[in-house]
Every structure is written in structure tokens, then in C-alpha cells.
Protein backbone atom coordinates (compact mmCIF):
# COMPACT_ATOMS: atom_id res chain seq x y z
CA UNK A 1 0.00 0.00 0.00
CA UNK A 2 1.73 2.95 -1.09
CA UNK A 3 0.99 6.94 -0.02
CA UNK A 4 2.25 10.08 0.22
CA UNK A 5 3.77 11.20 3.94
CA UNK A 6 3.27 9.35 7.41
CA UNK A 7 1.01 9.24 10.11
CA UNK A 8 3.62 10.70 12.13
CA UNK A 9 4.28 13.60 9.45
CA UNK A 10 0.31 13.94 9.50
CA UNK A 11 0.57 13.91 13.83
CA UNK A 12 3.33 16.40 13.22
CA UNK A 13 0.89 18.30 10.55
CA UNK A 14 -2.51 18.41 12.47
CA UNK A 15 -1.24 19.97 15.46
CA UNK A 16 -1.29 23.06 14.08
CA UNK A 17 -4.47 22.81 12.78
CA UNK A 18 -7.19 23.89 14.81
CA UNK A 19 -9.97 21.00 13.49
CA UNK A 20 -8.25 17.61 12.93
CA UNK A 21 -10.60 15.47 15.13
CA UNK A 22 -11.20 12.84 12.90
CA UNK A 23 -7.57 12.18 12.86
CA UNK A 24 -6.62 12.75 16.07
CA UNK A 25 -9.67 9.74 17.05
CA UNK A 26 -8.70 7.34 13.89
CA UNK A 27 -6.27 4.41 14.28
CA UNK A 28 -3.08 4.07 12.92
CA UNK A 29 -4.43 1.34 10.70
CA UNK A 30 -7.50 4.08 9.25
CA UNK A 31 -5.50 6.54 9.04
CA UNK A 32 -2.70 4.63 6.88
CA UNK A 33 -5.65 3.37 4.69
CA UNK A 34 -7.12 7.28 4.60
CA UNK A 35 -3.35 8.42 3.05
CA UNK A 36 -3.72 5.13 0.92
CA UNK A 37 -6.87 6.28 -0.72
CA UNK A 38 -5.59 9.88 -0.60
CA UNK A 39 -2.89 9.10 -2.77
CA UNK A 40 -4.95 6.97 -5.27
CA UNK A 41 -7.33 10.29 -5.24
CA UNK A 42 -4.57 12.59 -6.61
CA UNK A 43 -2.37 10.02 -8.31
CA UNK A 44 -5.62 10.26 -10.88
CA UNK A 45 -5.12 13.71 -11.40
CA UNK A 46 -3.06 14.39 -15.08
CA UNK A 47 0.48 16.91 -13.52
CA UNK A 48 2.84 18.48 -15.51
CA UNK A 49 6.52 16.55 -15.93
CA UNK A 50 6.89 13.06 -15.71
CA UNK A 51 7.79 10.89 -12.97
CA UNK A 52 11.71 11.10 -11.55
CA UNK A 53 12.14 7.27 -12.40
CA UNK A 54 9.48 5.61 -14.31
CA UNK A 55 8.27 2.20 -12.64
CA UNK A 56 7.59 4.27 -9.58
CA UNK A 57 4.25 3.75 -7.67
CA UNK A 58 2.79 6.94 -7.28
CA UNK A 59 3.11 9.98 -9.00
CA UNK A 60 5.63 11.75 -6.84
CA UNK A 61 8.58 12.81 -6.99
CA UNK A 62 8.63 14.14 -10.98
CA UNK A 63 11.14 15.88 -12.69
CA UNK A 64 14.43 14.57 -11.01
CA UNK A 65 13.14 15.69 -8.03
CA UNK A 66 14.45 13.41 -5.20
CA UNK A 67 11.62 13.70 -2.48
CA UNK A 68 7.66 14.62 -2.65
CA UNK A 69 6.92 18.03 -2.48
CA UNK A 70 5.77 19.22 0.84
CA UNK A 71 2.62 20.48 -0.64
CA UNK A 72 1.62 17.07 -2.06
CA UNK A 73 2.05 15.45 1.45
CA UNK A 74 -0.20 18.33 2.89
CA UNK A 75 -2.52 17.67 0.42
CA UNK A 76 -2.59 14.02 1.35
CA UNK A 77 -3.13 14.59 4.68
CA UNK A 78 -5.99 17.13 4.01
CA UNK A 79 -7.78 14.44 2.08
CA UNK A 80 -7.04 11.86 4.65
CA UNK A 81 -9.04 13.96 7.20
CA UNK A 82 -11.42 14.71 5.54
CA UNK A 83 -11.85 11.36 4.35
CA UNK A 84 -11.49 9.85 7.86
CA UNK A 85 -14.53 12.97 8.55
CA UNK A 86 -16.75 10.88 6.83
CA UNK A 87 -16.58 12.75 3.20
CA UNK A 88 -17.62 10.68 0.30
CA UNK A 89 -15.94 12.12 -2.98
CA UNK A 90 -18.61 10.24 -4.93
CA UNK A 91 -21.18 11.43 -2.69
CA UNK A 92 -20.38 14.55 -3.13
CA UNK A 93 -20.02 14.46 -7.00
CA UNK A 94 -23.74 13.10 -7.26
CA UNK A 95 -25.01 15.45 -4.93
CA UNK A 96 -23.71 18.48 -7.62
CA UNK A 97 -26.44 17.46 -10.30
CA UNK A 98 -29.03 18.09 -7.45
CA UNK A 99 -30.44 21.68 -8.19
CA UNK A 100 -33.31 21.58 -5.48
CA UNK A 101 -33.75 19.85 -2.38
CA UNK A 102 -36.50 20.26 0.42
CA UNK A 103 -38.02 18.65 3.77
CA UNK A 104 -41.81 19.29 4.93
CA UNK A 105 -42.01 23.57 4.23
CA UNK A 106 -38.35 23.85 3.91
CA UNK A 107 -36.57 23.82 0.50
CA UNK A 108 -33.24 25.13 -0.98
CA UNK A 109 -32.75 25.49 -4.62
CA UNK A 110 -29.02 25.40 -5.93
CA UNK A 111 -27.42 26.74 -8.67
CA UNK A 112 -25.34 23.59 -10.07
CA UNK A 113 -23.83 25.45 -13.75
CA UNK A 114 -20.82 25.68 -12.11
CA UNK A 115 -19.30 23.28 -9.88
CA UNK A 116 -16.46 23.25 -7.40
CA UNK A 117 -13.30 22.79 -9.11
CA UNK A 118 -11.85 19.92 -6.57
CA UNK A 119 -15.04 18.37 -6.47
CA UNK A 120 -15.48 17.68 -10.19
CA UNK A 121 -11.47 16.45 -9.99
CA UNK A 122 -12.36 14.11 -7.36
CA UNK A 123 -10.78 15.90 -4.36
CA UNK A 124 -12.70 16.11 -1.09
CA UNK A 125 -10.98 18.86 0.48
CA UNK A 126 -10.57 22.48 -1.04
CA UNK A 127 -7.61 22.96 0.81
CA UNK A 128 -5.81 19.69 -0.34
CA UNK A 129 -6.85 21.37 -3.56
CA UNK A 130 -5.25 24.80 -3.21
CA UNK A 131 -1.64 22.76 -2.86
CA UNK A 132 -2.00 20.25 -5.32
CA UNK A 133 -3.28 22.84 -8.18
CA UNK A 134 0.02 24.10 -8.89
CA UNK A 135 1.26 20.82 -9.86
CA UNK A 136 -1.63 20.30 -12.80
CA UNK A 137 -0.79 20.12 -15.94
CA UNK A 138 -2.38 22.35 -18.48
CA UNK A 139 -5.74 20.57 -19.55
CA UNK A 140 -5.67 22.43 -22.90
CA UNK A 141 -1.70 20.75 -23.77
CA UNK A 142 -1.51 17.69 -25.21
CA UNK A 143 1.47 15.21 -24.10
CA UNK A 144 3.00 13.45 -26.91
CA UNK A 145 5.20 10.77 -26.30
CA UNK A 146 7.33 8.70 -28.93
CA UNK A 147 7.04 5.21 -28.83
């Protein structure tokens, strides 16, 4: 099971964080399977370079570099909390194409034309997001590779 950072780095990350609950209560076992599923969440996500050696796991380190960038580990462990919170990024995907909801009197109507940015990428936190972003590659490039 491969992933990006520790549970100790993310112990060492979440206590400066003033909500980190979830992680603070999870095992060690949850909370290596949350950074497991963290990483598969943004190893899915298309980044500019290529990896540093090819038949590497995941998708960090690229271009030479010798480590993972400290923002990719943060943004691991922001998806591992709020993962281990209960967030379901399929959940929340579906629950974009609802554009009214209601109980008894109460309703709420939502404007759904435009949709969160992380959410449609698959990311459950918008702070994992904001570190990770930089690292995208330009969706309107094309990659070409010879063979």
C-alpha cells in the first residue's frame, strides 16, 4: 500500500491545525488506509513533468526531483481527514447534479452550472486542492510521447 507522507508527518501536521478530530480519534491502521486512498485520489489527477524514475508507484517525486513536495504530502493529509470525517468524494459528486432539495415547508434550490473545481477532480478537500493545483498540468496541452 503505497501513499504520500506518514502518520507521524500527518501527527506532526494536524497539530497546528485547529480541526483535525477525525484524525486525532482514527487508528493508525484508518488513518494509513485514509493516506492510501488519498494518494490513489490525486495520483488520478493528469500533472505536468513526468515521474523522476518511471516504474515508480505513485506519482511523486517528478522531474528529477528526489523527495515529494511538501505540498503534495499536505494535500494528502488534508484528504485523509477529511476522508477519515466521513466525506464521500462520490457522494459529493452526485449530490452536484441536485439543483433543489427540500423537507416538509423547507426547500433550498441550488445553482449547479458551475461546480467546485476539486469536487469535479475528485478531491474532497478544497484545501488539499489549493496545494495540489500548482502541480496540474495544463488541460488544454496535449502530451505526446514517442514510442
Amino acid at each position: 500500500m503505497a501513499y504520500y507522507g506518514t502518520p507521524a508527518g500527518g501527527d506532526a501536521y494536524f497539530t497546528e491545525k485547529l480541526f483535525y478530530q477525525p484524525w486525532d480519534e482514527a487508528t493508525e491502521d484508518q488513518r494509513i488506509r485514509a493516506l492510501a486512498e488519498a494518494a490513489q485520489l490525486i495520483d488520478r489527477l493528469r500533472f505536468s513533468g513526468s515521474k523522476t524514475v518511471t516504474d515508480q508507484e505513485l506519482e511523486f517525486p517528478r522531474n528529477d526531483e528526489v523527495t515529494v513536495p511538501d505540498n503534495v504530502e499536505k494535500a494528502a493529509y488534508e484528504i485523509a481527514l477529511a476522508l477519515l470525517d466521513g466525506v464521500d468524494p462520490d457522494l459529493e459528486h452526485q449530490n452536484l447534479a441536485i439543483s433543489s432539495d427540500g423537507y416538509s415547508s423547507a426547500r433550498a434550490t441550488y445553482n449547479r452550472t458551475t461546480a467546485p473545481e476539486h469536487f469535479t477532480a475528485g478531491i474532497p478537500s478544497r484545501r488539499a486542492w489549493l496545494f495540489i493545483r500548482p502541480y496540474l498540468a495544463d488541460v488544454r496541452s496535449v502530451k505526446l510521447r514517442k514510442v
